[in-house]
PDB file of N, CA and C in Angstrom:
ATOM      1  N   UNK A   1       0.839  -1.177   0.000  1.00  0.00           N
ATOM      2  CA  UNK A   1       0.000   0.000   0.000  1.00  0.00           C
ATOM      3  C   UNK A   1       0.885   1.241   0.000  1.00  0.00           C
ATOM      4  N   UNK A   2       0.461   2.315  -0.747  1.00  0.00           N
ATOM      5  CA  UNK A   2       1.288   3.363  -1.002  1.00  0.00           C
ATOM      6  C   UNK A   2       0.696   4.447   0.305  1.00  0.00           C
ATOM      7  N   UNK A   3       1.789   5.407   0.389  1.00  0.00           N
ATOM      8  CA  UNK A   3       1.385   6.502   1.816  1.00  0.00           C
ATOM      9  C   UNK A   3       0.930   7.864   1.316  1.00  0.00           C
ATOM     10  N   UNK A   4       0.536   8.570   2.174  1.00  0.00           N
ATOM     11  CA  UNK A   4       0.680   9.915   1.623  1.00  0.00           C
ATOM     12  C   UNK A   4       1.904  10.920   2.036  1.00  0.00           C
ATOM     13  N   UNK A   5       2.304  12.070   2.046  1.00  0.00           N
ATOM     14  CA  UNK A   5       3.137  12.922   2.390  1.00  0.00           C
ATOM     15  C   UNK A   5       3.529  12.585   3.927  1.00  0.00           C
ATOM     16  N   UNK A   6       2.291  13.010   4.616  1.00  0.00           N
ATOM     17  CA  UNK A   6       2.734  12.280   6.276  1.00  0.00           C
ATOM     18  C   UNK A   6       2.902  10.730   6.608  1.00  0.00           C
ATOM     19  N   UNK A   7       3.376   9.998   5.735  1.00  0.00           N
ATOM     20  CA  UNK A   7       3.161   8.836   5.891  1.00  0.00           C
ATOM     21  C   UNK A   7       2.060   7.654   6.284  1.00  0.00           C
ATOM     22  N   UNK A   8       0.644   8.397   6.046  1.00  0.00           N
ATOM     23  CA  UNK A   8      -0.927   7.574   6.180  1.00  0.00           C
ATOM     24  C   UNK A   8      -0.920   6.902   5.111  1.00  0.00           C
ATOM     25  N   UNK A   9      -1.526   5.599   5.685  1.00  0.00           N
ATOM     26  CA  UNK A   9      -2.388   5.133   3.973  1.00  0.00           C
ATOM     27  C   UNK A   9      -3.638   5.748   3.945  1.00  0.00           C
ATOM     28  N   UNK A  10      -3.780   5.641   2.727  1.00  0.00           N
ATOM     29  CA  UNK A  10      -5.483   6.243   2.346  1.00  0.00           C
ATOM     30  C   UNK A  10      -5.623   6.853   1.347  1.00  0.00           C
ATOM     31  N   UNK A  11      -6.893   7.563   0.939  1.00  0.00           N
ATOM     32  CA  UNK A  11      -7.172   8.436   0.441  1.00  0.00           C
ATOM     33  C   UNK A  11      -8.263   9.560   1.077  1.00  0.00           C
ATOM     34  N   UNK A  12      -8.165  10.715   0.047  1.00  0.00           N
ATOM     35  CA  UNK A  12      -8.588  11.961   0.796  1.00  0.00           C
ATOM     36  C   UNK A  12     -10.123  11.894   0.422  1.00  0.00           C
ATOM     37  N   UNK A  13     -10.706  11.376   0.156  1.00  0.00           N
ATOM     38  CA  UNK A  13     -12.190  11.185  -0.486  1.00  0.00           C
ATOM     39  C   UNK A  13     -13.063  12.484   0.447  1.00  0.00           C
ATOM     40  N   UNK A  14     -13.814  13.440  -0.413  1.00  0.00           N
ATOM     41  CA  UNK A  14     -13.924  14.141   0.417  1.00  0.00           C
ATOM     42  C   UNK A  14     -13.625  15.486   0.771  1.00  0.00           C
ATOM     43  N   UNK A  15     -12.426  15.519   0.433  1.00  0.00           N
ATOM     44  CA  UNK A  15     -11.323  16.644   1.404  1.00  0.00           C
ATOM     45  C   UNK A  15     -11.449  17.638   0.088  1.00  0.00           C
ATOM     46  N   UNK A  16     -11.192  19.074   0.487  1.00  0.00           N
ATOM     47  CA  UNK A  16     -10.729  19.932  -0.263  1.00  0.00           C
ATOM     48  C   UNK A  16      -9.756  19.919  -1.527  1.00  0.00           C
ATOM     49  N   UNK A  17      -8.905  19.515  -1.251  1.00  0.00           N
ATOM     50  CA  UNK A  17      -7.904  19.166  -1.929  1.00  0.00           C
ATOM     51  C   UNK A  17      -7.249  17.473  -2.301  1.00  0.00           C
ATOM     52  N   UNK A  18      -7.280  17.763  -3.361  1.00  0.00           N
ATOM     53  CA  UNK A  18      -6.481  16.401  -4.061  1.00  0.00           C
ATOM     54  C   UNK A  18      -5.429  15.464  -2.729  1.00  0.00           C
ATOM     55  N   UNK A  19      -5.395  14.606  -1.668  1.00  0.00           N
ATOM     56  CA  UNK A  19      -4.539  13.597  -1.406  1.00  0.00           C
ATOM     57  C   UNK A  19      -2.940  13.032  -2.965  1.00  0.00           C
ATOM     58  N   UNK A  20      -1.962  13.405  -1.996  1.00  0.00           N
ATOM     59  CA  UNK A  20      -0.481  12.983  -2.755  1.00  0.00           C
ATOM     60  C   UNK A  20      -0.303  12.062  -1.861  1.00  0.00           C
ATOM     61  N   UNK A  21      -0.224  10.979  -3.175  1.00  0.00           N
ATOM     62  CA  UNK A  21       0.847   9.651  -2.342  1.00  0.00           C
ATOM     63  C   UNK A  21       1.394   9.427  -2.921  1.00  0.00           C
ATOM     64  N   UNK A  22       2.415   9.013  -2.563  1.00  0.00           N
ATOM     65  CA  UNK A  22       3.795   8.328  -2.858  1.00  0.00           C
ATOM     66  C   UNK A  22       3.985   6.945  -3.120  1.00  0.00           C
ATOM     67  N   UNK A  23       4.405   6.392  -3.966  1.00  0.00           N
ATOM     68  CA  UNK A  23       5.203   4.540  -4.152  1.00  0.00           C
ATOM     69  C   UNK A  23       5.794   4.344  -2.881  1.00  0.00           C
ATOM     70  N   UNK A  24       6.029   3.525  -2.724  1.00  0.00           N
ATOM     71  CA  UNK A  24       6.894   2.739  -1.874  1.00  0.00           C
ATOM     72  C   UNK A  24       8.235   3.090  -2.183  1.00  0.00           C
ATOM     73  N   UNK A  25       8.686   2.832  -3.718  1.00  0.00           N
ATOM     74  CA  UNK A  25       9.198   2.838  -4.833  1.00  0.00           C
ATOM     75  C   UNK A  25       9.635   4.167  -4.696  1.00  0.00           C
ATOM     76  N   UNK A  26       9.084   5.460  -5.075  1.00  0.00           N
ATOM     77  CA  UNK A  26       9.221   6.744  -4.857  1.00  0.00           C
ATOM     78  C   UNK A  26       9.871   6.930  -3.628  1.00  0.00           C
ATOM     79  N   UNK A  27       9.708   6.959  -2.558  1.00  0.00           N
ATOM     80  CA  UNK A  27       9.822   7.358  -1.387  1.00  0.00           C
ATOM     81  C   UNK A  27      11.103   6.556  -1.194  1.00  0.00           C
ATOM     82  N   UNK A  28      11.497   5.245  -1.501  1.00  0.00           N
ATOM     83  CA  UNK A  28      12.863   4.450  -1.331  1.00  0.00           C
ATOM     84  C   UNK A  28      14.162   5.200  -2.196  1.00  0.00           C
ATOM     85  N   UNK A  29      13.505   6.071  -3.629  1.00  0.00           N
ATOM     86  CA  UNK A  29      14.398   6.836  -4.244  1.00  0.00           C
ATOM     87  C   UNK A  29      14.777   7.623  -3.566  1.00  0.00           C
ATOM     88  N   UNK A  30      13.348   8.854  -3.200  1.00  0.00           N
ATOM     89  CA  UNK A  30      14.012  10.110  -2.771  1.00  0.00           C
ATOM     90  C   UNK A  30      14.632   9.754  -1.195  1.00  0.00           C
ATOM     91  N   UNK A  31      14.606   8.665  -0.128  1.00  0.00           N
ATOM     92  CA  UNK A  31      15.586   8.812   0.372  1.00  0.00           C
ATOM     93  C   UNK A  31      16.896   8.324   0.093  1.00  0.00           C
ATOM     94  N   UNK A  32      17.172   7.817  -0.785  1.00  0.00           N
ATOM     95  CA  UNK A  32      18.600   7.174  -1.562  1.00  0.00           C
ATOM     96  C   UNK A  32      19.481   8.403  -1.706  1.00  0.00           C
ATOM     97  N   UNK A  33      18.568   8.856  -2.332  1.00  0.00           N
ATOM     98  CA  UNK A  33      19.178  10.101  -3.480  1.00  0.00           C
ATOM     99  C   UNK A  33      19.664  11.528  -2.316  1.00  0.00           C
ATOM    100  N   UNK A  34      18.871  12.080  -1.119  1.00  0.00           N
ATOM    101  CA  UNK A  34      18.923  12.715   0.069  1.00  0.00           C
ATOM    102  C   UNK A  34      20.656  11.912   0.771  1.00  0.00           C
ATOM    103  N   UNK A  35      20.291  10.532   1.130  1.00  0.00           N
ATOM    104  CA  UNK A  35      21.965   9.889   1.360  1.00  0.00           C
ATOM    105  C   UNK A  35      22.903  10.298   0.723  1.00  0.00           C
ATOM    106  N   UNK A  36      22.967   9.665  -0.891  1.00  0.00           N
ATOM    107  CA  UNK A  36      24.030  10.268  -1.750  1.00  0.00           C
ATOM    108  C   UNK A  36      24.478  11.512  -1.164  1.00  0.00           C
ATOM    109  N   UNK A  37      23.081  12.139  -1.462  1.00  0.00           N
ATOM    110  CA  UNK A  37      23.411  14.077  -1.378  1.00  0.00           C
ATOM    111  C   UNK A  37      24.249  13.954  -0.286  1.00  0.00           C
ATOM    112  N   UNK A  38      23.748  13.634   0.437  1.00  0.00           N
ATOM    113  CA  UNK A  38      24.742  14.167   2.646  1.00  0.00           C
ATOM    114  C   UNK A  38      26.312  13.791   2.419  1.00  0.00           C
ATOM    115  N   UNK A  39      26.259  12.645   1.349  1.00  0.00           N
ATOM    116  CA  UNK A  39      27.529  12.156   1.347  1.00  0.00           C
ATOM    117  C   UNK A  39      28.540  13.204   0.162  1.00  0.00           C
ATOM    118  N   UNK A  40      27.889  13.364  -0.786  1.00  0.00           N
ATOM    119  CA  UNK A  40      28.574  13.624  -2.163  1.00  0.00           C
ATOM    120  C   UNK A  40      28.592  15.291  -1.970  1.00  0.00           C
ATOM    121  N   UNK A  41      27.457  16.183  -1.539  1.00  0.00           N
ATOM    122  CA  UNK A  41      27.282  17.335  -1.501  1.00  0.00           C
ATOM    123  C   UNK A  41      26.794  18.079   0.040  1.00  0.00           C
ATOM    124  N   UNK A  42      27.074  17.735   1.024  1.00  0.00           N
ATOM    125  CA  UNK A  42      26.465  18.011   2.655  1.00  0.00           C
ATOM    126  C   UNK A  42      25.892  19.640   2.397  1.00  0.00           C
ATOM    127  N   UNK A  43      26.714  20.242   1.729  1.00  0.00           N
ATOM    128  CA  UNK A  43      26.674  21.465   2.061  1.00  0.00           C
ATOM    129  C   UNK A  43      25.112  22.305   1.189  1.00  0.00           C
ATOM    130  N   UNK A  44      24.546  21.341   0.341  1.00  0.00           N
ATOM    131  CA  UNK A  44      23.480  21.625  -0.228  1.00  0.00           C
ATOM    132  C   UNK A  44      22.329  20.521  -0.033  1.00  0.00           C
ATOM    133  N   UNK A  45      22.656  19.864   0.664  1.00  0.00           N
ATOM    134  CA  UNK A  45      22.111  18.135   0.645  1.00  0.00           C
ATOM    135  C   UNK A  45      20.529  18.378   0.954  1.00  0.00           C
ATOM    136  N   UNK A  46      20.535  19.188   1.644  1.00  0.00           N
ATOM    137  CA  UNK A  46      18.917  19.523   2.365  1.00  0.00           C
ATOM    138  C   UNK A  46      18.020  20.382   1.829  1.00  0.00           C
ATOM    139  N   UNK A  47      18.520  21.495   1.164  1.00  0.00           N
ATOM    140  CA  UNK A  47      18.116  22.070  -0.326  1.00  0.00           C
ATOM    141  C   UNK A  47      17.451  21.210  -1.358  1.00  0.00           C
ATOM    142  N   UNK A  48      18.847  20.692  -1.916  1.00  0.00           N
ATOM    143  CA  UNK A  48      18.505  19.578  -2.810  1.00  0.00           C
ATOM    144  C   UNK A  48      17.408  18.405  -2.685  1.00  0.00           C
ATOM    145  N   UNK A  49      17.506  18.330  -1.468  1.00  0.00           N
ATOM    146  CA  UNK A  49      16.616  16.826  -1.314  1.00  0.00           C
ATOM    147  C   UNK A  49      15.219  17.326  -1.039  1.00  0.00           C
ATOM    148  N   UNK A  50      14.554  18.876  -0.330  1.00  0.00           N
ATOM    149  CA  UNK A  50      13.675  19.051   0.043  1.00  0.00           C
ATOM    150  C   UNK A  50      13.026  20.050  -1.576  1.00  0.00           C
ATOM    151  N   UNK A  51      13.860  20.053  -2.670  1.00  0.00           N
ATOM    152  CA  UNK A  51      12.991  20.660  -3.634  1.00  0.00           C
ATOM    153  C   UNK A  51      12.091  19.952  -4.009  1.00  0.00           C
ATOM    154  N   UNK A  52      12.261  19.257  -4.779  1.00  0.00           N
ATOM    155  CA  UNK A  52      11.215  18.020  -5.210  1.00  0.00           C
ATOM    156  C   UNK A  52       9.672  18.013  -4.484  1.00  0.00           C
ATOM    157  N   UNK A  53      10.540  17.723  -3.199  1.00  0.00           N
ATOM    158  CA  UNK A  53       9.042  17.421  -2.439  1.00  0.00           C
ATOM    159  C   UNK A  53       8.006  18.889  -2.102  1.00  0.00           C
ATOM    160  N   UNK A  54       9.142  20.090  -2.489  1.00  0.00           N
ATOM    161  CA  UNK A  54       7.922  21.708  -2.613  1.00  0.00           C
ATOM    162  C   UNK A  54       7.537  21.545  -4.026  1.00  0.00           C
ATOM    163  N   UNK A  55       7.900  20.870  -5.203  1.00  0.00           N
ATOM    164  CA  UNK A  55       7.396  21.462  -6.311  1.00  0.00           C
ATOM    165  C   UNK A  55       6.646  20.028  -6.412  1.00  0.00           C
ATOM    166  N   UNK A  56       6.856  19.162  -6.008  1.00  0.00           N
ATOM    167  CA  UNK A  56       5.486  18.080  -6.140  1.00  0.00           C
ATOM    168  C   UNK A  56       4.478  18.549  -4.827  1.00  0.00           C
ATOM    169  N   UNK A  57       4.448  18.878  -4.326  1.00  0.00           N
ATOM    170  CA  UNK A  57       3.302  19.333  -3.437  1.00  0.00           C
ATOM    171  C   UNK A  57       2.294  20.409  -3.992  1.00  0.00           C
ATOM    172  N   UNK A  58       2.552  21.367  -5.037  1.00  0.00           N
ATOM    173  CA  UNK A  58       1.947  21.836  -6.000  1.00  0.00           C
ATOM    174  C   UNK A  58       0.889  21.071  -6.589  1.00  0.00           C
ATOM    175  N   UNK A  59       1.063  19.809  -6.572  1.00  0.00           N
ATOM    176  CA  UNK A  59       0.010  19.323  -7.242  1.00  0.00           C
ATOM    177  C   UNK A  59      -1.401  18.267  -6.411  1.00  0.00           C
ATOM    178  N   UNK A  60      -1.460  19.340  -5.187  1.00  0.00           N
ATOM    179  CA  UNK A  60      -2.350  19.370  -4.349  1.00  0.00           C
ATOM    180  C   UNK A  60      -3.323  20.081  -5.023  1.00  0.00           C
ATOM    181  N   UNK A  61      -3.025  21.646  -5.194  1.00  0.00           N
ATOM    182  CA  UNK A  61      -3.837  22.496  -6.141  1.00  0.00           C
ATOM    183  C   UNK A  61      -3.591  22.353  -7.484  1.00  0.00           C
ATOM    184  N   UNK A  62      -3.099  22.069  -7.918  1.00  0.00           N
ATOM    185  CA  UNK A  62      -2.791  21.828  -9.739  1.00  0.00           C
ATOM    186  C   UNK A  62      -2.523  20.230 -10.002  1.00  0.00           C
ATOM    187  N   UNK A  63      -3.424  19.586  -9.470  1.00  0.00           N
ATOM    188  CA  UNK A  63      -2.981  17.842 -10.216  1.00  0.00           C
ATOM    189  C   UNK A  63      -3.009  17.566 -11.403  1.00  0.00           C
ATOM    190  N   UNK A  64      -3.470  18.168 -12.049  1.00  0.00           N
ATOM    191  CA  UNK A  64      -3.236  18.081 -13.882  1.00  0.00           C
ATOM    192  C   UNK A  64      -2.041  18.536 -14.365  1.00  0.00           C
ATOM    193  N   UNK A  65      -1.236  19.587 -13.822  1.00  0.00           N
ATOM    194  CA  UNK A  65       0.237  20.391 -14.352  1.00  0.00           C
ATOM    195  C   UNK A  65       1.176  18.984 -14.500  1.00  0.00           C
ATOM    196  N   UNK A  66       1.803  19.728 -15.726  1.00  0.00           N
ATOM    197  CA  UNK A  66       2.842  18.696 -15.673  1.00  0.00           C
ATOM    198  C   UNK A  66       2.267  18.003 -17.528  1.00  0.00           C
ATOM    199  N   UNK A  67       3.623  17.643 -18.358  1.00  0.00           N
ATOM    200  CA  UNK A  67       3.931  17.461 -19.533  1.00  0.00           C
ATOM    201  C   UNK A  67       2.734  15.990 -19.552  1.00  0.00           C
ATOM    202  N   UNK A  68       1.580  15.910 -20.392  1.00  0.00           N
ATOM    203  CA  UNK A  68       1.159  14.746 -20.552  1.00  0.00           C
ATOM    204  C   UNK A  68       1.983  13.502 -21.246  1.00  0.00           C
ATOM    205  N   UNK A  69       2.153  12.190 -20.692  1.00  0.00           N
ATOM    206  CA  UNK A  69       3.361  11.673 -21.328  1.00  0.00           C
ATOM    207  C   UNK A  69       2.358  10.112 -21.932  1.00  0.00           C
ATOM    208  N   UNK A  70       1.558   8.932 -21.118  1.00  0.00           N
ATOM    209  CA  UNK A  70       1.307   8.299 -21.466  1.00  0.00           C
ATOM    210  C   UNK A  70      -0.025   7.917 -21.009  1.00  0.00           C
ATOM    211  N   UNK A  71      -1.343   7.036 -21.233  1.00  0.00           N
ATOM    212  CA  UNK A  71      -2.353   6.402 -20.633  1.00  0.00           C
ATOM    213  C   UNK A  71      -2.266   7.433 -19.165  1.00  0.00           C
ATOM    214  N   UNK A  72      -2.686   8.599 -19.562  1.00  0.00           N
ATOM    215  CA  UNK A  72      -3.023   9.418 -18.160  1.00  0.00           C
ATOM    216  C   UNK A  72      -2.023   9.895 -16.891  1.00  0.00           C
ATOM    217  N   UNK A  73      -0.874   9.379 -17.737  1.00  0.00           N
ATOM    218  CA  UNK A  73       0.250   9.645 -16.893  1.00  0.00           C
ATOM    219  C   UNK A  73       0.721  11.114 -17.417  1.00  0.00           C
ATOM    220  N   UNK A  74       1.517  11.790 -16.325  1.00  0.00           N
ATOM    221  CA  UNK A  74       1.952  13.060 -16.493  1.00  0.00           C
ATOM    222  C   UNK A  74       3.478  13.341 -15.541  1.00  0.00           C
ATOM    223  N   UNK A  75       4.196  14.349 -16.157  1.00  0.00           N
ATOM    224  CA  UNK A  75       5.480  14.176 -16.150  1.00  0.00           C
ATOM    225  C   UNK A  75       5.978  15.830 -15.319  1.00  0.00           C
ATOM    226  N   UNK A  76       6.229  15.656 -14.472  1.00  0.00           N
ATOM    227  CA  UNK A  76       6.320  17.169 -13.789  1.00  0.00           C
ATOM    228  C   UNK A  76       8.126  17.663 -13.476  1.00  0.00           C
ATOM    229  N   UNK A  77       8.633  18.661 -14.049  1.00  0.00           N
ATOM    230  CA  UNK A  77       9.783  18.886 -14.134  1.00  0.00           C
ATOM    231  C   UNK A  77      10.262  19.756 -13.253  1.00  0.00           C
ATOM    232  N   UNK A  78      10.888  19.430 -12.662  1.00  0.00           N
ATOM    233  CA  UNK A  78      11.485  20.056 -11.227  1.00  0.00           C
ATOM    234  C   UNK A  78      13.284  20.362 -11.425  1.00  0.00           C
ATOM    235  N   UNK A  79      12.897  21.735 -11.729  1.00  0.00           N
ATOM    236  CA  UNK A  79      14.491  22.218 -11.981  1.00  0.00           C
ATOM    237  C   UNK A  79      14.904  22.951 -11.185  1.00  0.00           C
ATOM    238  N   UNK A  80      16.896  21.941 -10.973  1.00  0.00           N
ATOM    239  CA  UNK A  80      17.622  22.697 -10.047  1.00  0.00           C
ATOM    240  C   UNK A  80      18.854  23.363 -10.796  1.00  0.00           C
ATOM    241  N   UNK A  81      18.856  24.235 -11.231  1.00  0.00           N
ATOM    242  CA  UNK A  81      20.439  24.490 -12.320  1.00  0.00           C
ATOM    243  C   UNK A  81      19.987  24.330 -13.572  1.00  0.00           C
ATOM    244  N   UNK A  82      20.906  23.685 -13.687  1.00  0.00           N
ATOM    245  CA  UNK A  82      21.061  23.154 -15.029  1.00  0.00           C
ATOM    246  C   UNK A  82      20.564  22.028 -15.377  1.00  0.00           C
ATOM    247  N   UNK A  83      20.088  21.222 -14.162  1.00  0.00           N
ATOM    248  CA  UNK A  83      19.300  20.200 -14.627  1.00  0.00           C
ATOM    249  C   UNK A  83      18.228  19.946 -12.936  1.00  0.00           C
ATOM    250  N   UNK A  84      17.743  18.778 -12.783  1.00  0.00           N
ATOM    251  CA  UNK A  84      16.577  18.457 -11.580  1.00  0.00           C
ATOM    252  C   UNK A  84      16.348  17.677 -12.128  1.00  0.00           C
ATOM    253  N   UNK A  85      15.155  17.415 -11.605  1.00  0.00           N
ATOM    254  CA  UNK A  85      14.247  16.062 -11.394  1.00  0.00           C
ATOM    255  C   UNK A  85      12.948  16.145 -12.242  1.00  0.00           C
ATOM    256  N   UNK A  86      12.366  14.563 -12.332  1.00  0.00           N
ATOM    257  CA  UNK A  86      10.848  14.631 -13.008  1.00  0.00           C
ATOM    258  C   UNK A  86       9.981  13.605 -12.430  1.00  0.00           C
ATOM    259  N   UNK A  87       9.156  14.347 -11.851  1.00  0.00           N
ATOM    260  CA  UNK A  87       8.155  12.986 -10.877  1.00  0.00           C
ATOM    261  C   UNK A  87       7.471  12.650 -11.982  1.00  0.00           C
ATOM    262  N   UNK A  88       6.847  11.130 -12.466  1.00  0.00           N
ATOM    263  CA  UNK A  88       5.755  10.939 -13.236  1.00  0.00           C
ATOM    264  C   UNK A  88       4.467  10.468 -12.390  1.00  0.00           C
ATOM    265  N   UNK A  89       3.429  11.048 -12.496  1.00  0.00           N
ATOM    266  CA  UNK A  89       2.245  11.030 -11.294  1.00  0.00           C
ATOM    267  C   UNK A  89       1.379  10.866 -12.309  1.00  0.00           C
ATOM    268  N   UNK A  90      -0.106  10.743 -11.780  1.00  0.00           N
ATOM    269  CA  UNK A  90      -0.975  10.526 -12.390  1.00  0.00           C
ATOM    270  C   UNK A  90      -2.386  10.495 -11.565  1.00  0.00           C
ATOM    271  N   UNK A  91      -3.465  11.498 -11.770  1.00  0.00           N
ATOM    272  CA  UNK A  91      -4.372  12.256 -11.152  1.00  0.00           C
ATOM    273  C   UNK A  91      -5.647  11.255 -10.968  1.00  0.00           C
ATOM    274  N   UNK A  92      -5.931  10.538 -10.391  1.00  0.00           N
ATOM    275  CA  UNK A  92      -7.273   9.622 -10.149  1.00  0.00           C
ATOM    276  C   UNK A  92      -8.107  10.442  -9.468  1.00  0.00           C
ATOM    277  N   UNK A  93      -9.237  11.218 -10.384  1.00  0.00           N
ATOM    278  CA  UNK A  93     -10.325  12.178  -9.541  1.00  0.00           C
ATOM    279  C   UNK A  93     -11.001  11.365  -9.318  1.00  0.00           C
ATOM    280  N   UNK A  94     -11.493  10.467  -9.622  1.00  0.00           N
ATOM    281  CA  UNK A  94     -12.521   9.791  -8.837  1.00  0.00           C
ATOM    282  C   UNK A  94     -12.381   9.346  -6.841  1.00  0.00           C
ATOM    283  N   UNK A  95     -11.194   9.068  -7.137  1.00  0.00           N
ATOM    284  CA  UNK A  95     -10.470   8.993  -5.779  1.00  0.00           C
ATOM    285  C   UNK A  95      -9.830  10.428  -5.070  1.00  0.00           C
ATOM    286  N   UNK A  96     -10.257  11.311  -5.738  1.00  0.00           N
ATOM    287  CA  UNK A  96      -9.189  12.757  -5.291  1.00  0.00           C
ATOM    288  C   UNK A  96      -7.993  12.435  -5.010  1.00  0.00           C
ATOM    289  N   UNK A  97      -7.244  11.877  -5.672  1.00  0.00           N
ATOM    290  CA  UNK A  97      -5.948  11.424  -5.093  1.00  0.00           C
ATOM    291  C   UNK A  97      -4.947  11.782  -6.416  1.00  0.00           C
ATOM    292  N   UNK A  98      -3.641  12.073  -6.165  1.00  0.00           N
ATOM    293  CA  UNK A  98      -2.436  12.422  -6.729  1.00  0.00           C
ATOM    294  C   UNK A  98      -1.274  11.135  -6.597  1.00  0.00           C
ATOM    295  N   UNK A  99      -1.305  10.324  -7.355  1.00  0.00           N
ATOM    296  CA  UNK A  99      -0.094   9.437  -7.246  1.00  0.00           C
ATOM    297  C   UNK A  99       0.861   9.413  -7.610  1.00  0.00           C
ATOM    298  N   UNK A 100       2.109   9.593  -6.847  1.00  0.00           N
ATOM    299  CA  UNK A 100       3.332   9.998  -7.284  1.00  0.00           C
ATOM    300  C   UNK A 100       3.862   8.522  -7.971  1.00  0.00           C
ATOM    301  N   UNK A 101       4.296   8.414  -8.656  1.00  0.00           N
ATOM    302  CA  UNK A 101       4.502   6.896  -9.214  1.00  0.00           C
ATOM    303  C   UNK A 101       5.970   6.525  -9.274  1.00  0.00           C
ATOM    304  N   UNK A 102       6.518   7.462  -9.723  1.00  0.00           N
ATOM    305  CA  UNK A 102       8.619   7.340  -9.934  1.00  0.00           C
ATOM    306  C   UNK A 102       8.887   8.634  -9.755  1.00  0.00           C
ATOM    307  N   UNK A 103       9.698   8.926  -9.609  1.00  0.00           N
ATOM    308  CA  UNK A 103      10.810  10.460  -9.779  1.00  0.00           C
ATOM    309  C   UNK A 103      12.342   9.699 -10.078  1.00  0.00           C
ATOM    310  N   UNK A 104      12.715  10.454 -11.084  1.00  0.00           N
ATOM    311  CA  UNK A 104      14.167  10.322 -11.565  1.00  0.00           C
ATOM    312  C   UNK A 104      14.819  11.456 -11.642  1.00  0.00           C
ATOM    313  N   UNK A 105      16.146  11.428 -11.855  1.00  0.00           N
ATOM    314  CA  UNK A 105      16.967  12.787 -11.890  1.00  0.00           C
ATOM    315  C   UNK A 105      16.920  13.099 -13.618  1.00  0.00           C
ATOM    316  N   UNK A 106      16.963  14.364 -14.112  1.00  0.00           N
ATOM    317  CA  UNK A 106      16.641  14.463 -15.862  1.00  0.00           C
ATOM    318  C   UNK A 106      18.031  14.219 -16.667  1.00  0.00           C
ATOM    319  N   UNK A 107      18.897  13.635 -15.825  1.00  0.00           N
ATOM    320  CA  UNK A 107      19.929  12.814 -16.710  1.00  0.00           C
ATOM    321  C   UNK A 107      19.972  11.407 -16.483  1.00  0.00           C
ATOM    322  N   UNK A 108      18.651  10.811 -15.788  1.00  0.00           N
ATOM    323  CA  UNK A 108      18.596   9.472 -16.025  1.00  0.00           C
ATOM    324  C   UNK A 108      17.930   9.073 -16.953  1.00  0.00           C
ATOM    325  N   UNK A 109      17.991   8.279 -17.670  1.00  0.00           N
ATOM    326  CA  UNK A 109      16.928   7.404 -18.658  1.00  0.00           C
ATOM    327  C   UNK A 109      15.670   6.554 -18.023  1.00  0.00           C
ATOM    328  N   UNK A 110      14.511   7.122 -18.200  1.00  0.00           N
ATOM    329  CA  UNK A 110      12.866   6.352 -17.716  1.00  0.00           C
ATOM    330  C   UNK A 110      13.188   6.186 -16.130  1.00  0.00           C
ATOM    331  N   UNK A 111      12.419   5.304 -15.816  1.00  0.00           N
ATOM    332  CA  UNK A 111      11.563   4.772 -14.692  1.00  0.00           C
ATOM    333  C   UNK A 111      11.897   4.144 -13.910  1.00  0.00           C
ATOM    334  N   UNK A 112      12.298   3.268 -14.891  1.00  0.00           N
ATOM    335  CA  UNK A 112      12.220   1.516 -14.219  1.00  0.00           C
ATOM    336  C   UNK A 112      11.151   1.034 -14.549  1.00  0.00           C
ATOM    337  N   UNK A 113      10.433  -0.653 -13.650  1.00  0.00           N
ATOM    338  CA  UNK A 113       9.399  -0.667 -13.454  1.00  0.00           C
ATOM    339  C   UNK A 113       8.464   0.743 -12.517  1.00  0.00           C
ATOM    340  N   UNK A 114       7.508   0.987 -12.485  1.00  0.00           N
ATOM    341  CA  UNK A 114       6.371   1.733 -11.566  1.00  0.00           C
ATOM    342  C   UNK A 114       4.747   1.269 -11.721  1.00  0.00           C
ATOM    343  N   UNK A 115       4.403   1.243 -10.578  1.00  0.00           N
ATOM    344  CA  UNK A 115       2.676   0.692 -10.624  1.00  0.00           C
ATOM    345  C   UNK A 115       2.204   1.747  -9.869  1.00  0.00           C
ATOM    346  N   UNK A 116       0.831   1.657  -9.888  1.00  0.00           N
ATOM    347  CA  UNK A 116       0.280   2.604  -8.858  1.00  0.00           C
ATOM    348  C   UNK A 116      -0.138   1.606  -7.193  1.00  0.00           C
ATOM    349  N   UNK A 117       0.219   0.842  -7.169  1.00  0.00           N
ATOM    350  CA  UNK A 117       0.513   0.250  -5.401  1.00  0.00           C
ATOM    351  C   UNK A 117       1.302   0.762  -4.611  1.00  0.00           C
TER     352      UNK A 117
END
């Protein structure tokens, strides 16, 4: 089962605003990638690691933003420099919910596998 931002399962059925959850999958990246950082860059590590999660939180109020890419999937570009990140999410209104599905850095190639579990 996938979480939301505070770490609940569920969905927001209901609520004002669109519910963001996260993969399992997602959430095992962005803390990988936060490690690296502490190790490779300390001095920006917390910057770096906490952008992502302000410019995907945007899509509390805007769950549609973001490059349409496949079967309802959408591609949201999160730039740091010269390059950042791209969450691929995908908006289930019926559920009011925002599913974060993968995030990669924009000099990696795709995904991987990703499901919405």
């Amino acid at each position: 089962m996938a979480t939301n931002r505070r770490g609940e399962p569920g969905t927001a059925r209901g609520s004002a605003l669109p519910q963001i959850i996260y993969s399992h999958k997602t959430l095992a990246n962005i803390e990988a990638r936060a490690d690296f950082l502490l190790v490779s860059d300390p001095r920006t590590a917390t910057e770096t690691a906490e952008l992502p999660i302000e410019v995907i939180s945007l899509l509390d109020r805007h769950p549609l933003i973001g490059r349409p890419v496949e079967a309802g999937l959408r591609e949201l570009l999160i730039s740091r420099g010269r390059t950042g990140y791209v969450a691929l999410h995908r908006f289930r209104e019926n559920d009011d919910v925002v599913l974060i599905l993968a995030r990669r850095h924009q000099r990696e190639s795709g995904y991987g596998q990703h499901n919405e579990r």
